[in-house]
Protein backbone atom coordinates (compact mmCIF):
# COMPACT_ATOMS: atom_id res chain seq x y z
CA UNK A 1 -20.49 -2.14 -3.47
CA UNK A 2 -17.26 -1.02 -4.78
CA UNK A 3 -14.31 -1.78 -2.73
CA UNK A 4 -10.91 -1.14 -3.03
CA UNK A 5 -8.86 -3.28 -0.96
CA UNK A 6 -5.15 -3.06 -0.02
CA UNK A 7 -2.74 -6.16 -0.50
CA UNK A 8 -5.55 -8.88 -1.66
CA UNK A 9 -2.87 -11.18 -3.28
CA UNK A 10 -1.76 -11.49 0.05
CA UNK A 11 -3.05 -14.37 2.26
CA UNK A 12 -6.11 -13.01 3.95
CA UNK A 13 -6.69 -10.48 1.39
CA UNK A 14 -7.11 -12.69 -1.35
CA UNK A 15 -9.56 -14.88 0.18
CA UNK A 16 -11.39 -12.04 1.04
CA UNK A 17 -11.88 -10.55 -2.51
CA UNK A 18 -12.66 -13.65 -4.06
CA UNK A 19 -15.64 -14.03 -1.50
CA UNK A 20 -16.73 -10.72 -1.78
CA UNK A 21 -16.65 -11.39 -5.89
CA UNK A 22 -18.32 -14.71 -5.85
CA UNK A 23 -20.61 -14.34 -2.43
CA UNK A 24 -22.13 -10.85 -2.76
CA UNK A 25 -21.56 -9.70 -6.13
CA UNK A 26 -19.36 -6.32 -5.07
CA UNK A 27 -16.63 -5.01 -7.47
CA UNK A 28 -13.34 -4.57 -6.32
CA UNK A 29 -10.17 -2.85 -7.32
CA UNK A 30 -7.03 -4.78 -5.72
CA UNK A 31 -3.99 -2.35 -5.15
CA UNK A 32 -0.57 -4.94 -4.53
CA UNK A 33 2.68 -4.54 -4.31
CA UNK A 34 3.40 -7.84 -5.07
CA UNK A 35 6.29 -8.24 -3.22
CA UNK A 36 7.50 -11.99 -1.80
CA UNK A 37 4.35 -12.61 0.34
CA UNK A 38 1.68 -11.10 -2.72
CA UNK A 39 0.88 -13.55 -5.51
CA UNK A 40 -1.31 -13.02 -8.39
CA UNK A 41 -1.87 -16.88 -8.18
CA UNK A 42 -4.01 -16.19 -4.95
CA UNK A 43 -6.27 -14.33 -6.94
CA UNK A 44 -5.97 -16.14 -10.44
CA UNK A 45 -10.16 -17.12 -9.48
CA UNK A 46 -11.14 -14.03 -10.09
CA UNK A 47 -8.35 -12.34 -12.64
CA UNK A 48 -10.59 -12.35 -15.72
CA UNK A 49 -13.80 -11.60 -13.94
CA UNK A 50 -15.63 -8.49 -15.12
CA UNK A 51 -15.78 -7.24 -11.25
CA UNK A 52 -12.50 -7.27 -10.50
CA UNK A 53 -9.29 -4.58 -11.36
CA UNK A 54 -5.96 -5.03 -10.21
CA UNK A 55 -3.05 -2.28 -10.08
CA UNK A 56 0.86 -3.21 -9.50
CA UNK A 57 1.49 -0.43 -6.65
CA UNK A 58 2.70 1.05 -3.23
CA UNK A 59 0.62 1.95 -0.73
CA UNK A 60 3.34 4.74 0.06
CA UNK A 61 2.95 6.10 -3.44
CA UNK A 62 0.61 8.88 -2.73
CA UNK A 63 0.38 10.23 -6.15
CA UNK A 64 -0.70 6.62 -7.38
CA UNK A 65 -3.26 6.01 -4.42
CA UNK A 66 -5.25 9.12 -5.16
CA UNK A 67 -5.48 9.07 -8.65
CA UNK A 68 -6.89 5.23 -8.34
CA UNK A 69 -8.96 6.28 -5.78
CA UNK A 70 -10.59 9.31 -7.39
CA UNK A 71 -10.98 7.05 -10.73
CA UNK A 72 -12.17 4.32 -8.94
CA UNK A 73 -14.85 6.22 -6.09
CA UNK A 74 -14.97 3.52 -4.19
CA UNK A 75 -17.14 2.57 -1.45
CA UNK A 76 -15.17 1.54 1.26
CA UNK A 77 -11.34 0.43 1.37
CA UNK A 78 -10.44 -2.02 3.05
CA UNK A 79 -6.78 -1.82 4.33
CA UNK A 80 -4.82 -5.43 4.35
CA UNK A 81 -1.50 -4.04 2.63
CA UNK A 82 1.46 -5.01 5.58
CA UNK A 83 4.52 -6.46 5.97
CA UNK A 84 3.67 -9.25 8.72
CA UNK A 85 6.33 -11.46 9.73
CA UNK A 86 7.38 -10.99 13.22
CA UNK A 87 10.91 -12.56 12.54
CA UNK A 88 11.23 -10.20 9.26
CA UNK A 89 10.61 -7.12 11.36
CA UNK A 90 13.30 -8.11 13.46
CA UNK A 91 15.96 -8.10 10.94
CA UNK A 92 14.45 -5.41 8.70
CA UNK A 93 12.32 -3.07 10.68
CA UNK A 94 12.40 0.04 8.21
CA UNK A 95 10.55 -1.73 5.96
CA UNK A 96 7.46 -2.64 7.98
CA UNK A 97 7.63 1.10 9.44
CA UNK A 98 7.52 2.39 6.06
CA UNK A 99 4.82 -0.40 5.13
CA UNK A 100 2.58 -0.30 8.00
CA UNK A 101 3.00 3.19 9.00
CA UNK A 102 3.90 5.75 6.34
CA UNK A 103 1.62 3.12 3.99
CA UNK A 104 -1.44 3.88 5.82
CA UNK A 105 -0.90 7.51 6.43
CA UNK A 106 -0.82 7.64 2.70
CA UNK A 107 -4.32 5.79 2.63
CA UNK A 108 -6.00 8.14 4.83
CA UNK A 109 -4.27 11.06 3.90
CA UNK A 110 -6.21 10.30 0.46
CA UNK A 111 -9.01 8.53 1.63
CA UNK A 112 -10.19 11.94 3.21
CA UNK A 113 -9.27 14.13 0.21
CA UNK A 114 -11.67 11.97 -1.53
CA UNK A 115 -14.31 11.45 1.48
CA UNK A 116 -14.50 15.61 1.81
CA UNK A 117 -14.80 16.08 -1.89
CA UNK A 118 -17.77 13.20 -2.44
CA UNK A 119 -19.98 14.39 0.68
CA UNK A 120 -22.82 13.06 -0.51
CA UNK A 121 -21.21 9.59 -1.00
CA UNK A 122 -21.44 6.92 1.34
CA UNK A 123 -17.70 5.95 2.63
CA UNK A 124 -15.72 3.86 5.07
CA UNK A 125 -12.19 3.13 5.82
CA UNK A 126 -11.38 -0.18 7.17
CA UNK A 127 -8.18 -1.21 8.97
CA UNK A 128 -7.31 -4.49 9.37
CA UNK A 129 -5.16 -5.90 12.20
CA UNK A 130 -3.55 -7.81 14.67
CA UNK A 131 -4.23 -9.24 17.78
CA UNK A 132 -0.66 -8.61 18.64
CA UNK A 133 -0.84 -4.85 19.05
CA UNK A 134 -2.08 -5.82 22.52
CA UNK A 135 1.29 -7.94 23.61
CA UNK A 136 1.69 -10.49 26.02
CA UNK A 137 -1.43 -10.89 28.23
CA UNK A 138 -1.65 -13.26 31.43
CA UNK A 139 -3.12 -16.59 31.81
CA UNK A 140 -7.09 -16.03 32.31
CA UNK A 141 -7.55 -12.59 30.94
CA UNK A 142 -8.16 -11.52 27.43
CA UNK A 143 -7.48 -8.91 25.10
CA UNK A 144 -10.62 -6.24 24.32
CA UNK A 145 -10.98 -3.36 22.33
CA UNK A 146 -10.00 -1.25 25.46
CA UNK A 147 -6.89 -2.83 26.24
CA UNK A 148 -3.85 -0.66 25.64
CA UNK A 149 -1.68 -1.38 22.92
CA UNK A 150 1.82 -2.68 23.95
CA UNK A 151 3.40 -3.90 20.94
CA UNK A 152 6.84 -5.92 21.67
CA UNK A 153 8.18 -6.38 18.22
CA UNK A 154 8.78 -3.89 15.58
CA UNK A 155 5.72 -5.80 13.44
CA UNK A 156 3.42 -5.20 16.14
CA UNK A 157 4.80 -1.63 16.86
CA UNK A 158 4.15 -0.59 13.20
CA UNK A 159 0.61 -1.92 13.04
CA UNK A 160 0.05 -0.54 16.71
CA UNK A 161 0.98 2.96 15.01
CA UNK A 162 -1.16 2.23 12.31
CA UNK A 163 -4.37 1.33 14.41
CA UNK A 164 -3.07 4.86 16.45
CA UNK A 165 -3.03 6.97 13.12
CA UNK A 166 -6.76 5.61 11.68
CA UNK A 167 -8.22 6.57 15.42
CA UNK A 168 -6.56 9.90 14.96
CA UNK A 169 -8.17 10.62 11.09
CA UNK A 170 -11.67 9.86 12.74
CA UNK A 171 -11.05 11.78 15.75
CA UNK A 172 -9.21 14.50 13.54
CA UNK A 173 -10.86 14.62 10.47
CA UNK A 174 -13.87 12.95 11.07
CA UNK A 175 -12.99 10.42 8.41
CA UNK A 176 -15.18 7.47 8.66
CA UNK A 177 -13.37 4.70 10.08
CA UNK A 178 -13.63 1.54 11.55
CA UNK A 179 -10.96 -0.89 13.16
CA UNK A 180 -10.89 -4.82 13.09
CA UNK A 181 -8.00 -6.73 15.13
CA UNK A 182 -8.15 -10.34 14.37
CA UNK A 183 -6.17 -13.30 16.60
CA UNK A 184 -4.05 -15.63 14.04
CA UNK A 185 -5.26 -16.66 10.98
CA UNK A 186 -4.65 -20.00 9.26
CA UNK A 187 -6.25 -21.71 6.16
CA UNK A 188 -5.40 -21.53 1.98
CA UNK A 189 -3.28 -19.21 0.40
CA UNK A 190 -0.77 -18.31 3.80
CA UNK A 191 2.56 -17.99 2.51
CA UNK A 192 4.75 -20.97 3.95
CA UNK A 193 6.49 -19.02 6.44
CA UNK A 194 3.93 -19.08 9.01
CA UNK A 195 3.78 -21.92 11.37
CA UNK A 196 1.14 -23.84 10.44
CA UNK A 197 1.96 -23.78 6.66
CA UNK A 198 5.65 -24.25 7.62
CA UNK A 199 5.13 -27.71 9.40
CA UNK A 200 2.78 -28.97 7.20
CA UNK A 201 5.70 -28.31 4.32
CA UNK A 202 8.24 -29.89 6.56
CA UNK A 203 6.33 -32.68 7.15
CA UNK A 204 5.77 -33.40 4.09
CA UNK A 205 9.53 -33.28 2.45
CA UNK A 206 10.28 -35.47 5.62
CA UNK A 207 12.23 -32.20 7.39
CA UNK A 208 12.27 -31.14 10.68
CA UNK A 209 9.41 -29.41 12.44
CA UNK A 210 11.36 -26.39 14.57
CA UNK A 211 8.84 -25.48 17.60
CA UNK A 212 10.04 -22.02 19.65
CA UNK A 213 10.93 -22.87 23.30
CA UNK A 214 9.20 -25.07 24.60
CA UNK A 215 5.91 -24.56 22.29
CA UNK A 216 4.00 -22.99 25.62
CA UNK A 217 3.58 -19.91 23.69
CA UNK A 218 -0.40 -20.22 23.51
CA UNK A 219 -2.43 -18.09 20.25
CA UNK A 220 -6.05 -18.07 19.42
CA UNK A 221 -6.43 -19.73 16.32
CA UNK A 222 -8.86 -18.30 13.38
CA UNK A 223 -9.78 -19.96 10.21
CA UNK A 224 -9.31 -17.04 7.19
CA UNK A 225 -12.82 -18.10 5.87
CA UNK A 226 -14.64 -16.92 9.06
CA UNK A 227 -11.82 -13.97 9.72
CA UNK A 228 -13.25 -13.07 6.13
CA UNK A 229 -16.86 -13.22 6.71
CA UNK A 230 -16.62 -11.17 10.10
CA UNK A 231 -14.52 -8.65 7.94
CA UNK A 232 -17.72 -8.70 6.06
CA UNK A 233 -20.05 -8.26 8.82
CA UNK A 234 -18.20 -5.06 10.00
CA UNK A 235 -17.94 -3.14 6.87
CA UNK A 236 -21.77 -3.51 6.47
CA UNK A 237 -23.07 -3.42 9.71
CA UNK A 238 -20.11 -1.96 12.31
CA UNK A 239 -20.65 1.27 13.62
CA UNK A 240 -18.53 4.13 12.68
CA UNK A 241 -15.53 4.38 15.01
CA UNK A 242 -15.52 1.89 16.71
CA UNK A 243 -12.77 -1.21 16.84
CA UNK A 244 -13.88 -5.09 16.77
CA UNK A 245 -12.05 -8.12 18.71
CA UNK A 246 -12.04 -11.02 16.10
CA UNK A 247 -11.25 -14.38 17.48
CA UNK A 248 -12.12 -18.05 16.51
CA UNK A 249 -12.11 -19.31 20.45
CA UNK A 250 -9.42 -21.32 19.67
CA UNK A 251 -6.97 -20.89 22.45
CA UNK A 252 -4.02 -23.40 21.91
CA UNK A 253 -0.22 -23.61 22.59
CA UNK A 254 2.22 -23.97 19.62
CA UNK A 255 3.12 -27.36 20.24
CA UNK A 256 -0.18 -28.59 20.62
CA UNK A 257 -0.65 -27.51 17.41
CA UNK A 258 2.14 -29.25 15.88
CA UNK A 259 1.33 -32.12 17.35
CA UNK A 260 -2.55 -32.27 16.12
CA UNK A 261 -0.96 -31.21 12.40
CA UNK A 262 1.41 -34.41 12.72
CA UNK A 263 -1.96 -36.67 14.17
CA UNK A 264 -3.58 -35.69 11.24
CA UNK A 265 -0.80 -35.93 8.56
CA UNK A 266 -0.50 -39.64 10.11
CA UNK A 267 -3.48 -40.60 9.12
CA UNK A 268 -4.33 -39.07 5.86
CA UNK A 269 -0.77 -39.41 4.34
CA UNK A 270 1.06 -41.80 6.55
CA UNK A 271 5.21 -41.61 6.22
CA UNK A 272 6.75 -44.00 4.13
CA UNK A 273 8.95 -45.59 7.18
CA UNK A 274 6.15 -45.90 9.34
CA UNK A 275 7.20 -43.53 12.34
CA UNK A 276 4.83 -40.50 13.22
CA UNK A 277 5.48 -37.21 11.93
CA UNK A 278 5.93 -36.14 15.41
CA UNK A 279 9.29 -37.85 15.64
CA UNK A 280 10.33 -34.75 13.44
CA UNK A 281 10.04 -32.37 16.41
CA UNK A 282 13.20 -29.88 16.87
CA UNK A 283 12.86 -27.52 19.83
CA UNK A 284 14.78 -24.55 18.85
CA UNK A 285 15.69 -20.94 20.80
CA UNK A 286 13.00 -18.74 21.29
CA UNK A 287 13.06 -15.96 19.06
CA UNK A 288 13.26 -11.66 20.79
CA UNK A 289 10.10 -11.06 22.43
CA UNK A 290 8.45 -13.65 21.88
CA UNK A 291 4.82 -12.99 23.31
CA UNK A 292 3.87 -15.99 25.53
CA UNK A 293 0.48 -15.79 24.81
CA UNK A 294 -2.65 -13.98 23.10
CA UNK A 295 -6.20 -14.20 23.49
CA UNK A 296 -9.40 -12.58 22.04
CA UNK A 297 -12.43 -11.51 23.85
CA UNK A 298 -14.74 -11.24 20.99
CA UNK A 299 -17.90 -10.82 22.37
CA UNK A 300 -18.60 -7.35 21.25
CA UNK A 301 -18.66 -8.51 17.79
CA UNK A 302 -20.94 -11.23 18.64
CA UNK A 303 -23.68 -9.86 20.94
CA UNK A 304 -23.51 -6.12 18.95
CA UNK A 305 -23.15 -7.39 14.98
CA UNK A 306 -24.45 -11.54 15.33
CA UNK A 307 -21.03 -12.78 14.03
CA UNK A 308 -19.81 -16.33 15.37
CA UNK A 309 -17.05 -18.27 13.62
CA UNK A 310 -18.32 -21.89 12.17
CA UNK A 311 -14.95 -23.50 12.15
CA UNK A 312 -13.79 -25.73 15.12
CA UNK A 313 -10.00 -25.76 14.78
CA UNK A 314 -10.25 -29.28 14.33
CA UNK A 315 -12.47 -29.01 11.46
CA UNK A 316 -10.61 -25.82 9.83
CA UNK A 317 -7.33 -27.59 10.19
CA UNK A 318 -8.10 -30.53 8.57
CA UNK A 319 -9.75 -28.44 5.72
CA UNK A 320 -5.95 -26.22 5.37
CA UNK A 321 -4.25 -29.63 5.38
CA UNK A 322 -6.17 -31.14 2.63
CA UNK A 323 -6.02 -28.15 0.51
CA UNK A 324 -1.98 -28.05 1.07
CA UNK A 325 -1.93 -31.72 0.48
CA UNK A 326 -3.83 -30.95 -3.18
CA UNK A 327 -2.35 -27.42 -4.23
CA UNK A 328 1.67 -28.91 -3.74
CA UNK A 329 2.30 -27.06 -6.88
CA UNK A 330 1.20 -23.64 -5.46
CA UNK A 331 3.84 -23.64 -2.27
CA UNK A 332 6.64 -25.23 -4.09
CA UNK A 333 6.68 -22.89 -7.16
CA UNK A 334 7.07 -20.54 -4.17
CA UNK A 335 9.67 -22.34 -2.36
CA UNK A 336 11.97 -22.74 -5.47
């Protein structure tokens, strides 16, 4: 296949292209911005392989994203392209509106000039999100692909629009579309902002490990690798349409994770003074809405397109460790 895919020097976007590369032998033409949180590093696998393009661009730039996409005729696109820091949205929420929403309006806007004028052709548009369109939900209930969106920050309002606008173009325009929201994602390549990358960082320049609250603020935890290969599973066997819960059944609260990071670390590179990372702790204040806690019922992407996750999070966290622990270089070029 040829696929052009949004932001993939970004964190889950670049793991996905190089699979998609290396695994099945598809082409793909990589449209990035490159701004702080896109690297061409991320992709530096795959830079001087014959099936793979890359183009320096915004997703708002309509002129740009039609002309690529009429030279190119892809496939499918797959739509990763967002700003995605919750506490960046606070501070700067025009640029995640014009990101996440104007961005993608762009996309389809062209994707549909192109779909209408190549009838013949075979075509999908995928959009990938966020668990955190949904909000908040209560303790014992999960989020499915008919709960109502109730975004609470400006990131999740933006990629709730988004998700709003690709439903429209199929029910509009008949656009072939499909929708994937995924829990949180962890593994190689996230940019060390994130919490997980964040404490493993801290940890390891013997700094202190700032937790939200109290750390009861509970997530479903997904390792990129199998957030990849369900990505993969939907753009070849989802049906037209429709959206798809992806979660790794990893339900844990923030400081539990911490802790299990600093368990790990202990072991596999002990502290020079002898004391357990954990002694590092700082609780800090909560950030603005602050969802307390998310979790994915992802059953219909299981029992309707055979798609499990193979990752425990014990297993994929000890994986992301050991690959911070031997790509230093990577985060502290981006650090400095």
């Amino acid at each position: 296949m040829k696929l052009l895919v949004t932001g993939g020097c970004g964190f889950i976007g670049s793991n996905f292209l190089v699979k998609q590369i290396f695994s099945y032998n598809n082409t793909i033409l990589n449209i990035d911005k490159l701004t702080y949180a896109g690297l061409l590093e991320n992709v530096s696998d795959v830079s001087r392989h014959p099936n793979y393009k890359f183009i320096k661009g915004d997703i708002c730039d309509y002129k740009l994203i039609t002309n690529s996409i009429d030279k190119f005729e892809p496939d499918a696109i797959i739509h990763f392209a967002a700003e995605s820091h919750v506490d960046r949205s606070i501070d700067k929420p025009l640029d995640f509106i014009s990101t996440n929403v104007l961005g993608t309006a762009v996309l389809l806007t062209a994707s549909t000039n192109y779909w209408r004028e190549n009838s013949n052709k075979s075509f999908k548009f995928l959009q990938i999100s966020t668990d955190e369109v949904y909000g908040s939900i209560d303790e014992g209930d999960f989020f499915t692909e008919k709960t109502p969106l109730n975004p609470s920050s400006p990131y999740s309002a933006s990629k709730a629009g988004a998700d709003h606008l690709v439903r429209a173009w199929h029910n509009t325009y008949g656009l072939p579309t499909l929708i994937t929201n995924c829990s949180n994602n962890y593994g190689p390549f996230q940019f060390p902002e994130k919490l997980i990358p964040v404490i493993i960082d801290n940890c390891l320049n013997e700094k202190e490990l700032p937790v939200y609250g109290k750390g009861d603020n509970v997530r479903d935890w997904l390792f990129v690798e199998d957030h990849c290969e369900a990505i993969h599973t939907v753009l070849n066997k989802g049906v037209i349409g429709e959206t798809y819960n992806i979660g790794g059944n990893n339900e844990i609260r923030n400081i539990d994770v911490v802790m299990k990071l600093c368990s790990i670390l202990d072991k596999i590179k002990p502290r020079k003074n002898g004391k357990s990372y954990k002694s590092l702790i700082s609780y800090v204040e909560d950030r603005p809405g602050h969802d307390f806690r998310y979790a994915i019922d992802a059953s219909k992407i299981r029992n309707e397109l055979g798609w499990n996750p193979k990752e425990t999070f014990d297993s994929g966290i000890t994986k992301t460790i050991e690959w911070y622990i031997e790509n230093e270089d990577w985060w502290e070029k981006i650090k400095k």
